[in-house]
PDB file of N, CA and C in Angstrom:
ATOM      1  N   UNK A   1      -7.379 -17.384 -11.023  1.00  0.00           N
ATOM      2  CA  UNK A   1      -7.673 -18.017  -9.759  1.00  0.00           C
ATOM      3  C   UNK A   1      -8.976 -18.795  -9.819  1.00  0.00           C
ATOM      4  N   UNK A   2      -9.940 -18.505 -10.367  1.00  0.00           N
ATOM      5  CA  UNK A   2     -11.427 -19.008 -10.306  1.00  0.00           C
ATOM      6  C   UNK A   2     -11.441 -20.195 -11.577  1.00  0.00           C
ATOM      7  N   UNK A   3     -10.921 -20.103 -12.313  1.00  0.00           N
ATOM      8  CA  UNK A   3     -10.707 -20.712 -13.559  1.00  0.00           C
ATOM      9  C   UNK A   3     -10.152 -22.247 -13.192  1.00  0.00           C
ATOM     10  N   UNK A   4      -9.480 -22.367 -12.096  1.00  0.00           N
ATOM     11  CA  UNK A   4      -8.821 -23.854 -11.612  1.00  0.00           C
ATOM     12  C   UNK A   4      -7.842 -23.830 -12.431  1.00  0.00           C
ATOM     13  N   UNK A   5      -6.854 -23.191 -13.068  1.00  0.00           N
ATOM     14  CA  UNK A   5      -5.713 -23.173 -13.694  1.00  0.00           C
ATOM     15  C   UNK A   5      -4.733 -22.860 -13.176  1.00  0.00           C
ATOM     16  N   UNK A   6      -4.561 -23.125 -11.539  1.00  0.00           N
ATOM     17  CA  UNK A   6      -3.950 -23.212 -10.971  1.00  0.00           C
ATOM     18  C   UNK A   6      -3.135 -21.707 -10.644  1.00  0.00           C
ATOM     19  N   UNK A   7      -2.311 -21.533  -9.419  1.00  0.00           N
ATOM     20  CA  UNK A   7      -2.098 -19.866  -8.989  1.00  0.00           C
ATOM     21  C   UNK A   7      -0.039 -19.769  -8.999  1.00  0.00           C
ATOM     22  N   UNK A   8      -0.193 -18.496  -9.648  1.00  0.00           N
ATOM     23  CA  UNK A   8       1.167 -18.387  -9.786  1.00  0.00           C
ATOM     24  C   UNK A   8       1.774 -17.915  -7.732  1.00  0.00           C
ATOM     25  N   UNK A   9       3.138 -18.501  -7.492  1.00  0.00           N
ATOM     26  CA  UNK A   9       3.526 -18.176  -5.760  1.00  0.00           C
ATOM     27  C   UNK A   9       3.216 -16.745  -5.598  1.00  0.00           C
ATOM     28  N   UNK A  10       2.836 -15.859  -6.295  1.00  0.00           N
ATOM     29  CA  UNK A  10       2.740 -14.415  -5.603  1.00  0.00           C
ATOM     30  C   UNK A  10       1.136 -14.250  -5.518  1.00  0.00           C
ATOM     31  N   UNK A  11       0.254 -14.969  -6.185  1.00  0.00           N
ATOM     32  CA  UNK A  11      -0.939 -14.902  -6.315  1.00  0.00           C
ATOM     33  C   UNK A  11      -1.445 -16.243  -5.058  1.00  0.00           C
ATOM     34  N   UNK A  12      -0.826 -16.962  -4.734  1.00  0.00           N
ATOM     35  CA  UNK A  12      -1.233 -18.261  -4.072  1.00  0.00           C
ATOM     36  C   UNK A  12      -1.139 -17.494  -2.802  1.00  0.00           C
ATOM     37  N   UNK A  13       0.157 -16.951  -2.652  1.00  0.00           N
ATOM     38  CA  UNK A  13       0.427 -16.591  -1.507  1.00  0.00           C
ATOM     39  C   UNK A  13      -0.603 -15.417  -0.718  1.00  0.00           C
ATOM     40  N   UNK A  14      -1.015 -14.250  -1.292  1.00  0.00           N
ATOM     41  CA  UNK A  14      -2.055 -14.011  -1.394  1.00  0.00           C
ATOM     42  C   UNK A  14      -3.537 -14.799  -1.114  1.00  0.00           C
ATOM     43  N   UNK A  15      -3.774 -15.544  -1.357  1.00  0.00           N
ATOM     44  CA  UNK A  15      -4.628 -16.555  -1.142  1.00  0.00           C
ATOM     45  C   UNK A  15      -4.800 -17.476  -0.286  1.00  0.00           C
ATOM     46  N   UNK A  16      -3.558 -18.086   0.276  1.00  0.00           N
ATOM     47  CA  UNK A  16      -3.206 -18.414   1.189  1.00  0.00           C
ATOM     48  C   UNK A  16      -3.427 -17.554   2.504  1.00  0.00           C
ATOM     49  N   UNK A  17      -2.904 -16.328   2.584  1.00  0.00           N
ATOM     50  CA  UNK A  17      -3.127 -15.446   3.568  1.00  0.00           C
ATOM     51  C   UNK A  17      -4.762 -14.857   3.646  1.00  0.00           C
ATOM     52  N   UNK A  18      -5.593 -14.602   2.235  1.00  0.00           N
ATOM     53  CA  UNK A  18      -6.960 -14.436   2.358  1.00  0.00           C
ATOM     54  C   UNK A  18      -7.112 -15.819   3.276  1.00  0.00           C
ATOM     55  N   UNK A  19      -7.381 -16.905   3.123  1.00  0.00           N
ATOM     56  CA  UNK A  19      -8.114 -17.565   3.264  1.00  0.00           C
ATOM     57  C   UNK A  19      -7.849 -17.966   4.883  1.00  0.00           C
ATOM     58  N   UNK A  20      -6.260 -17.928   5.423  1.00  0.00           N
ATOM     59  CA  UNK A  20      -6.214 -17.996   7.138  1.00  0.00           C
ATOM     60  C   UNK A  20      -6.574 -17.092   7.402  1.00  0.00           C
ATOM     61  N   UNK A  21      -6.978 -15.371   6.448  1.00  0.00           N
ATOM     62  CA  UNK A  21      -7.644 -14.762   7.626  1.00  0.00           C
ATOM     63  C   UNK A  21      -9.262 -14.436   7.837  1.00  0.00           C
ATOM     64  N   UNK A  22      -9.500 -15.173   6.561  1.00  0.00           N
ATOM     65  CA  UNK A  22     -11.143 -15.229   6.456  1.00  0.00           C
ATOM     66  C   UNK A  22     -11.630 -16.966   7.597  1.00  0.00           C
ATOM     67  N   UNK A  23     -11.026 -17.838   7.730  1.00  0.00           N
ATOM     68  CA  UNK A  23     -10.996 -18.275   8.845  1.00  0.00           C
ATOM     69  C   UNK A  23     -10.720 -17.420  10.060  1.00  0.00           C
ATOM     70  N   UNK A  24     -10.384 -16.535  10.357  1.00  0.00           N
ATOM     71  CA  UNK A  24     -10.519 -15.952  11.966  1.00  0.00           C
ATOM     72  C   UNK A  24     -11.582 -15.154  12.029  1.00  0.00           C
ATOM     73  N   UNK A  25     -11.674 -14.131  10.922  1.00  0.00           N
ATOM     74  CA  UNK A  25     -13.178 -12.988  10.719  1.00  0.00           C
ATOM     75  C   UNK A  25     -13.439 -13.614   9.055  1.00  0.00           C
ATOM     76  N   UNK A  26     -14.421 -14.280   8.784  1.00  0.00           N
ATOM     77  CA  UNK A  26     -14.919 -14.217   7.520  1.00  0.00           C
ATOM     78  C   UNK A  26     -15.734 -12.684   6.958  1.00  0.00           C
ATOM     79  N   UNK A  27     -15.817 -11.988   7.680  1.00  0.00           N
ATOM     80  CA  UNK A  27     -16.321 -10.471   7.425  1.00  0.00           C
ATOM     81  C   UNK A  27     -15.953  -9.888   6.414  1.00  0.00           C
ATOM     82  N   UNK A  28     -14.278 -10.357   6.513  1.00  0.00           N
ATOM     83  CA  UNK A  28     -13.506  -9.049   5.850  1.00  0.00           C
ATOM     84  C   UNK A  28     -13.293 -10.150   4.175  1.00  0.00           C
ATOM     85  N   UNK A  29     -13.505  -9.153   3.292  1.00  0.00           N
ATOM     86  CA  UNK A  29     -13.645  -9.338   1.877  1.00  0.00           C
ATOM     87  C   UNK A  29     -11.857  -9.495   1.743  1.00  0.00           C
ATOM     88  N   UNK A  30     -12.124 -10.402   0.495  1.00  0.00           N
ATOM     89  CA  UNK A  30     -10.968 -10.552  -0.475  1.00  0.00           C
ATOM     90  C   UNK A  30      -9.876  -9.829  -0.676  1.00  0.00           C
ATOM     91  N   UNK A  31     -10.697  -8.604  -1.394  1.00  0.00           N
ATOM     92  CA  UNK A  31     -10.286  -7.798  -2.313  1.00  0.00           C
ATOM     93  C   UNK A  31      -9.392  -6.788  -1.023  1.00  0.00           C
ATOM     94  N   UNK A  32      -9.996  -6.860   0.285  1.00  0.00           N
ATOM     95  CA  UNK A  32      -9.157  -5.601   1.178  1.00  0.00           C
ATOM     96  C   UNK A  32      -8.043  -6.604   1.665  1.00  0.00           C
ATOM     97  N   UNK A  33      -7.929  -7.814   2.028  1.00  0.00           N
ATOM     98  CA  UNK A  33      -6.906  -9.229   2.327  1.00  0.00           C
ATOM     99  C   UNK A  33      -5.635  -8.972   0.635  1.00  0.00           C
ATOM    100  N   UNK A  34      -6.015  -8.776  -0.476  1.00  0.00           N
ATOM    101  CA  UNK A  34      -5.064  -8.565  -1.105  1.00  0.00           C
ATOM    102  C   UNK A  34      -4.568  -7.010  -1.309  1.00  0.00           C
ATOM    103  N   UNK A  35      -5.449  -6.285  -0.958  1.00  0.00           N
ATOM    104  CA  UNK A  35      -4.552  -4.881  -1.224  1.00  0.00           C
ATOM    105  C   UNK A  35      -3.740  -4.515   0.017  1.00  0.00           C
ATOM    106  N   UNK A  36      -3.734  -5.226   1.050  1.00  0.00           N
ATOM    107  CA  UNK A  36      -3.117  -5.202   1.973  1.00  0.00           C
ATOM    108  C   UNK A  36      -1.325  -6.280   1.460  1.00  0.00           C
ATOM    109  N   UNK A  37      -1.641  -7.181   0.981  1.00  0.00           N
ATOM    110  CA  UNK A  37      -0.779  -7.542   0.665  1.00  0.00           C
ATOM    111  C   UNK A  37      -0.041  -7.076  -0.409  1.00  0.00           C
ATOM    112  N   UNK A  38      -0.390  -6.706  -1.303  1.00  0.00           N
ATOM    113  CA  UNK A  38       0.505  -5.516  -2.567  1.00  0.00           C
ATOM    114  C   UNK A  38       0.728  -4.402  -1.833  1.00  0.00           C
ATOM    115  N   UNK A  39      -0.150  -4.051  -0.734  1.00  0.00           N
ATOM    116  CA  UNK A  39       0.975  -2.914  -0.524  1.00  0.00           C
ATOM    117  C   UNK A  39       2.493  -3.176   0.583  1.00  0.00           C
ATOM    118  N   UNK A  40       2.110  -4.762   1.004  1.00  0.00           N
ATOM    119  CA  UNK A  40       3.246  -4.594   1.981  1.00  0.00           C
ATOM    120  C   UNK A  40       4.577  -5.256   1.213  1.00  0.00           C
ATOM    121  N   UNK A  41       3.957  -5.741  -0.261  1.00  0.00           N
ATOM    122  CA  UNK A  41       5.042  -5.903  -0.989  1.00  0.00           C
ATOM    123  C   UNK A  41       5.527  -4.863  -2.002  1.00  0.00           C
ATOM    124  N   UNK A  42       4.808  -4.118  -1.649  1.00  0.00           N
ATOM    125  CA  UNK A  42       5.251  -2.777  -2.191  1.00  0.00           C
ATOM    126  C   UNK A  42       6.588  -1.760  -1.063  1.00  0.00           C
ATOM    127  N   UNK A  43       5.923  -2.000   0.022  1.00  0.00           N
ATOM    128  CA  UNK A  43       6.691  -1.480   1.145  1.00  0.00           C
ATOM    129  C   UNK A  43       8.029  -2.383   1.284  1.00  0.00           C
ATOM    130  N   UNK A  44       8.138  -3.634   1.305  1.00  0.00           N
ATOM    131  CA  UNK A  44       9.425  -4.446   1.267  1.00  0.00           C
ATOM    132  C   UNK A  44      10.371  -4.059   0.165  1.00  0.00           C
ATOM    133  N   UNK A  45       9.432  -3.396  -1.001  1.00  0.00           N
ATOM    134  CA  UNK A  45      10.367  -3.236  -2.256  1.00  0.00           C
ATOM    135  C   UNK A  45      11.088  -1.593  -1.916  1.00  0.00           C
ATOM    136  N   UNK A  46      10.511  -0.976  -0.522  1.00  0.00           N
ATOM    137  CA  UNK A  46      11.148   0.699  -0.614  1.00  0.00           C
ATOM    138  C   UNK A  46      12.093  -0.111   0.275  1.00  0.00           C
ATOM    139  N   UNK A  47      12.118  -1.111   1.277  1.00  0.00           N
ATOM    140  CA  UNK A  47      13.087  -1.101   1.920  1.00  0.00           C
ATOM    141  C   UNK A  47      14.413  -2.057   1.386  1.00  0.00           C
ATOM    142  N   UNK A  48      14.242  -2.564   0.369  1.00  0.00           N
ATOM    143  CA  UNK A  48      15.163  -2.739  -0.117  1.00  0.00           C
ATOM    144  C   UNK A  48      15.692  -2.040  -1.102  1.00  0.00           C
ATOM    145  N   UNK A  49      15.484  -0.527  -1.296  1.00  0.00           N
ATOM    146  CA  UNK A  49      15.650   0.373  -1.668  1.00  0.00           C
ATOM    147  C   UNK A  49      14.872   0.689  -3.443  1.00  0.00           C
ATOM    148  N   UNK A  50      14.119   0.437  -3.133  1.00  0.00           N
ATOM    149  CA  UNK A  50      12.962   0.255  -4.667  1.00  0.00           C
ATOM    150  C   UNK A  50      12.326   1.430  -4.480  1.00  0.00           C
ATOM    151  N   UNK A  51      11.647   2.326  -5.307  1.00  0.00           N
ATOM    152  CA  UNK A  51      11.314   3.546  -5.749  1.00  0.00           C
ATOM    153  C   UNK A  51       9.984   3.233  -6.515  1.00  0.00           C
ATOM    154  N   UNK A  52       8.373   3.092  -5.658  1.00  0.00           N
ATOM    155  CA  UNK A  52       7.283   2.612  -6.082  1.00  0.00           C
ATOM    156  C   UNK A  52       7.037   3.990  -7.362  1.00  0.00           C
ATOM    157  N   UNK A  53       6.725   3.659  -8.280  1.00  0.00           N
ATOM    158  CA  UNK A  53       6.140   4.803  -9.403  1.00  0.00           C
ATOM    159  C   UNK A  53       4.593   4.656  -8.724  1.00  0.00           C
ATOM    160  N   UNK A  54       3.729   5.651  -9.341  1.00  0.00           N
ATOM    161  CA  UNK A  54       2.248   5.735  -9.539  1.00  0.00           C
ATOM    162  C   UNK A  54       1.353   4.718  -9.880  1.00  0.00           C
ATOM    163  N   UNK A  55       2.191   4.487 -11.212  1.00  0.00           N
ATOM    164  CA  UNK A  55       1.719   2.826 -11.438  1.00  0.00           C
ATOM    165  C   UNK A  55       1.355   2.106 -10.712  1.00  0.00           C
ATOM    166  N   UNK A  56       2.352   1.321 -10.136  1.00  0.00           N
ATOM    167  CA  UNK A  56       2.202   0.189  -9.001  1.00  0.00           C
ATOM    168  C   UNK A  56       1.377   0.494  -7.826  1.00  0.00           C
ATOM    169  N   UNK A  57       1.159   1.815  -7.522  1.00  0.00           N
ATOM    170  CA  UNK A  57       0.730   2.051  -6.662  1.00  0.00           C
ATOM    171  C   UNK A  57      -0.999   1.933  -7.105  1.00  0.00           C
ATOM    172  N   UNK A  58      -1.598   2.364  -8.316  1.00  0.00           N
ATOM    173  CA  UNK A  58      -2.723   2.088  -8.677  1.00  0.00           C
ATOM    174  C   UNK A  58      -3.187   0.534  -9.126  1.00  0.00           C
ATOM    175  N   UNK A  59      -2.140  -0.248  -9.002  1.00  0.00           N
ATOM    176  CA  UNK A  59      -2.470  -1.477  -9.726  1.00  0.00           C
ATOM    177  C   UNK A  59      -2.922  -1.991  -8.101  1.00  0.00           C
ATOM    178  N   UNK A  60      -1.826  -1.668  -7.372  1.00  0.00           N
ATOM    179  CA  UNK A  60      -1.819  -2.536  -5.756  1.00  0.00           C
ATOM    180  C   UNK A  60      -3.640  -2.001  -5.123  1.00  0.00           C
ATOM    181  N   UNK A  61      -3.402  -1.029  -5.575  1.00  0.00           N
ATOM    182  CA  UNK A  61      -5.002  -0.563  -5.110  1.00  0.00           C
ATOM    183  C   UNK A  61      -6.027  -1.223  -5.566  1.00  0.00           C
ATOM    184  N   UNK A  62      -6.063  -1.391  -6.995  1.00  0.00           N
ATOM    185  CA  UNK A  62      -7.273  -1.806  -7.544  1.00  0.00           C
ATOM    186  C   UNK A  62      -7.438  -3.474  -8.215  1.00  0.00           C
ATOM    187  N   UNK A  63      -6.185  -3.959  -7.661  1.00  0.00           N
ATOM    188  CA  UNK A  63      -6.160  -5.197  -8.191  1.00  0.00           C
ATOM    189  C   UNK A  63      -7.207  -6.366  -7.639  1.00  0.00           C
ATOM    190  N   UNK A  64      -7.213  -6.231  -6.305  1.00  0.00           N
ATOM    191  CA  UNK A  64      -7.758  -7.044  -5.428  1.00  0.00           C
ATOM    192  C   UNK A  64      -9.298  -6.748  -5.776  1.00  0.00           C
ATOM    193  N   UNK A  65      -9.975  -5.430  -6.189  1.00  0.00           N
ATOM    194  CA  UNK A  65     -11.495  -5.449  -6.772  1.00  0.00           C
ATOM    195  C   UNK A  65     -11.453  -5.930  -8.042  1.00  0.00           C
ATOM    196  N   UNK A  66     -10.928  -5.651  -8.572  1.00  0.00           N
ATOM    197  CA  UNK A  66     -10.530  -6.305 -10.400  1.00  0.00           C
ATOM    198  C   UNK A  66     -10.745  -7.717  -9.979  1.00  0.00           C
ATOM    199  N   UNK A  67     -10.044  -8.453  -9.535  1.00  0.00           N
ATOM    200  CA  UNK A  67      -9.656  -9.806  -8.962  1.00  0.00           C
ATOM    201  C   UNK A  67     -11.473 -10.535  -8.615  1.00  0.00           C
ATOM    202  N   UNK A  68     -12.098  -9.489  -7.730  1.00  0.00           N
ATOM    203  CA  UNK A  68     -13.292 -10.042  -7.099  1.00  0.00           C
ATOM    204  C   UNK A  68     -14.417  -9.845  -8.089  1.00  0.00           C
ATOM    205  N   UNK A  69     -14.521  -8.742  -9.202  1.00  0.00           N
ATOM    206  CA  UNK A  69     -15.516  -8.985  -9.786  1.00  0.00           C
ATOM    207  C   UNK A  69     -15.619  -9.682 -11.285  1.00  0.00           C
ATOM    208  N   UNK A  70     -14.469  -9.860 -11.413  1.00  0.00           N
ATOM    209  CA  UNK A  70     -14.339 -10.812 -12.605  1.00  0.00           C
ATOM    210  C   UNK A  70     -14.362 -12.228 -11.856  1.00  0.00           C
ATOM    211  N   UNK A  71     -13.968 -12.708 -10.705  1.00  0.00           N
ATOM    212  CA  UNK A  71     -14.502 -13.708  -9.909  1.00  0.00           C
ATOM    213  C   UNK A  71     -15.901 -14.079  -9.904  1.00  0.00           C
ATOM    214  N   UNK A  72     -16.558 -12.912  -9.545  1.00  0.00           N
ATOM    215  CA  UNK A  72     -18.210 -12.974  -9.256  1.00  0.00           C
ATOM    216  C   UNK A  72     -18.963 -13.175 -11.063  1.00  0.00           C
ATOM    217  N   UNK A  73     -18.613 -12.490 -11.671  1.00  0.00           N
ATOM    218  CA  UNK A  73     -18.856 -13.112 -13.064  1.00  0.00           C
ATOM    219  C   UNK A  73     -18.595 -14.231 -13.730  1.00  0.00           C
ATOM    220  N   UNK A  74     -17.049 -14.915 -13.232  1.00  0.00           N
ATOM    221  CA  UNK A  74     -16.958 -16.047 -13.991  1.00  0.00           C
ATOM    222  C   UNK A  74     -17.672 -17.432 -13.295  1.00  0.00           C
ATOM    223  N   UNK A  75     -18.333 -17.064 -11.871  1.00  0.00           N
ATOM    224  CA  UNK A  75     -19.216 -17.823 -11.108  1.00  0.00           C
ATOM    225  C   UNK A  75     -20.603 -18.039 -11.685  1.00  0.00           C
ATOM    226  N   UNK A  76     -21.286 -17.468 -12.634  1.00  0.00           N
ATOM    227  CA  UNK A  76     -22.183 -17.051 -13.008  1.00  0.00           C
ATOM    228  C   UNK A  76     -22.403 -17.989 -14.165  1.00  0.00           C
TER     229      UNK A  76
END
């Protein structure tokens, strides 16, 4: 994302949604705007009858800080 190499649709989309909602409250950080979104695509995947492992469930958690501080470094 920071790199300008342009964003794959599940990562844009994400981004897209950070960024209309950091226009209404700029308060709220990145990283809580995407773990909100892995988890509700996590939740779309039980209702279409998908079975989240542990895995996914730690990636959806920690992706969005992963995401922000390798951001804040490659700014640097």
């Amino acid at each position: 994302m920071n790199a300008d190499a342009g964003l794959s649709p599940y990562d844009g989309s994400c981004k897209i949604a950070a960024d209309s909602v950091q226009k209404m409250n700029p308060r709220i950080p990145f990283f809580i705007i995407r773990i909100i979104c892995d988890a509700m695509v996590i939740v779309t995947g039980m209702l279409a009858g998908g079975h989240p492992t542990i895995g996914i469930i730690i990636i959806a958690a920690t992706l969005g800080p992963v995401i922000t501080l390798v951001g804040k470094a490659m700014k640097r």
